[in-house]
Protein backbone atom coordinates (compact mmCIF):
# COMPACT_ATOMS: atom_id res chain seq x y z
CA UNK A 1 -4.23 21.72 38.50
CA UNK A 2 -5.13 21.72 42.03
CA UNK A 3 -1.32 21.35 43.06
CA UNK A 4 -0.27 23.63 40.67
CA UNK A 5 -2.11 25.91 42.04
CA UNK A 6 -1.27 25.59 46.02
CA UNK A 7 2.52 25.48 44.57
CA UNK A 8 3.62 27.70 42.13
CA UNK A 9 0.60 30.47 42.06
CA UNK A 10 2.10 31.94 45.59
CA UNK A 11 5.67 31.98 44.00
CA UNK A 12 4.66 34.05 40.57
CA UNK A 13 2.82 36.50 42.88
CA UNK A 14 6.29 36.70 44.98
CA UNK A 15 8.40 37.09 42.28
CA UNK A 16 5.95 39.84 40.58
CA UNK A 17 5.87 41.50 44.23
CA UNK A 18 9.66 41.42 44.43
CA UNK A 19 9.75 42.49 40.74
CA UNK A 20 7.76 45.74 41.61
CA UNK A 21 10.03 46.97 44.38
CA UNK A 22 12.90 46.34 42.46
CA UNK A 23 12.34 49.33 40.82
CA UNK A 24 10.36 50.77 37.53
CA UNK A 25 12.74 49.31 35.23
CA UNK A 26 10.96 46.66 32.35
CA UNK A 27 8.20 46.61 35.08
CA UNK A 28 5.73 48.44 33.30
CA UNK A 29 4.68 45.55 30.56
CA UNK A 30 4.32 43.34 34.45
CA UNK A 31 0.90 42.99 34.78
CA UNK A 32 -0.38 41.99 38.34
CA UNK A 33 -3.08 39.56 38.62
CA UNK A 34 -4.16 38.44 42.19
CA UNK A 35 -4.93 35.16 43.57
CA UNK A 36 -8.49 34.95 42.24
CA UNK A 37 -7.73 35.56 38.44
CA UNK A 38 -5.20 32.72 38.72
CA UNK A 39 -7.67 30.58 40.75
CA UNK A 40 -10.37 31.35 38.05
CA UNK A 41 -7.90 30.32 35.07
CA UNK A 42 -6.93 26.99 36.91
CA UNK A 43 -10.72 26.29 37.49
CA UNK A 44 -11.24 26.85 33.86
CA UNK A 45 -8.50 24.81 32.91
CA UNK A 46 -9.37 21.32 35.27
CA UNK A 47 -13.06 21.94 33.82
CA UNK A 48 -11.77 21.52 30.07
CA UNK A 49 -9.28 18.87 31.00
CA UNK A 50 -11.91 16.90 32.67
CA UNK A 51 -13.88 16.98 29.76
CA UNK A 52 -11.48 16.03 27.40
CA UNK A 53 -10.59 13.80 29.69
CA UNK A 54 -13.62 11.79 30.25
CA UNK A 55 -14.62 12.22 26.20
CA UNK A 56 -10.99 10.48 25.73
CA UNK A 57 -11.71 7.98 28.47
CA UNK A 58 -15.06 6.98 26.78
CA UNK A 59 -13.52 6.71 23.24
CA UNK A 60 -10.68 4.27 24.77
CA UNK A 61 -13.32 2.38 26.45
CA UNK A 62 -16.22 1.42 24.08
CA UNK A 63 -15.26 3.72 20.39
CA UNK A 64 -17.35 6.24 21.02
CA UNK A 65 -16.37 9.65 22.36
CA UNK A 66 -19.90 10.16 23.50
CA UNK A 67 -19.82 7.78 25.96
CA UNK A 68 -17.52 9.47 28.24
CA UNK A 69 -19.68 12.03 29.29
CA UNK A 70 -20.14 9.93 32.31
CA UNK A 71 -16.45 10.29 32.95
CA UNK A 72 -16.29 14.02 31.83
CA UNK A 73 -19.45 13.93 34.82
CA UNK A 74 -17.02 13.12 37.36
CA UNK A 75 -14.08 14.52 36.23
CA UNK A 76 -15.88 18.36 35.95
CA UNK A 77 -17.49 17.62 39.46
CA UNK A 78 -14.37 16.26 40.57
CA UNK A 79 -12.48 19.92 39.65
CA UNK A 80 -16.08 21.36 41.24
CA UNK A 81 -15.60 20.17 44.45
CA UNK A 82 -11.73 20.79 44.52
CA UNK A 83 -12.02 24.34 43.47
CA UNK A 84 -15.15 25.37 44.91
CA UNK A 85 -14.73 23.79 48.68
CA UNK A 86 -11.58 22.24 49.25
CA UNK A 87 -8.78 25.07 47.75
């Protein structure tokens, strides 16, 4: 998520920046979001993969889903730390 982010997030605000001065043609259903919103969805979106994730990772390991929450642990502080300090 994290290099999704860095990558393609600054090209889909270029291309909706370059979209707008085209000209008001079909750009009036273009809805602008700024880099927050996206950073916000691709937060949300490591935190439920982690989870699912680690709840995956547990079932693989010992047949029980419940046992991942360890893994989900460090997967959700794992997205934490990349979203909150390092991006």
């Amino acid at each position: 998520m994290a290099v999704l982010y860095k990558s393609f997030v600054p090209e889909i605000l270029r291309a909706g920046q370059l979209a707008r001065a085209a000209g008001p043609a079909g750009t009036e259903i273009l809805e602008v979001l700024d880099i927050e919103e996206y950073r916000g969805f691709y937060f949300l979106a490591a935190l439920v993969q982690g989870l699912g994730n680690g709840l995956l990772a547990g079932l693989m390991q010992t047949g029980r889903a419940i046992q991942g929450l360890r893994h989900s642990f460090l997967f959700v502080l794992a997205a934490y730390v990349t979203f909150g300090w390092l991006l």
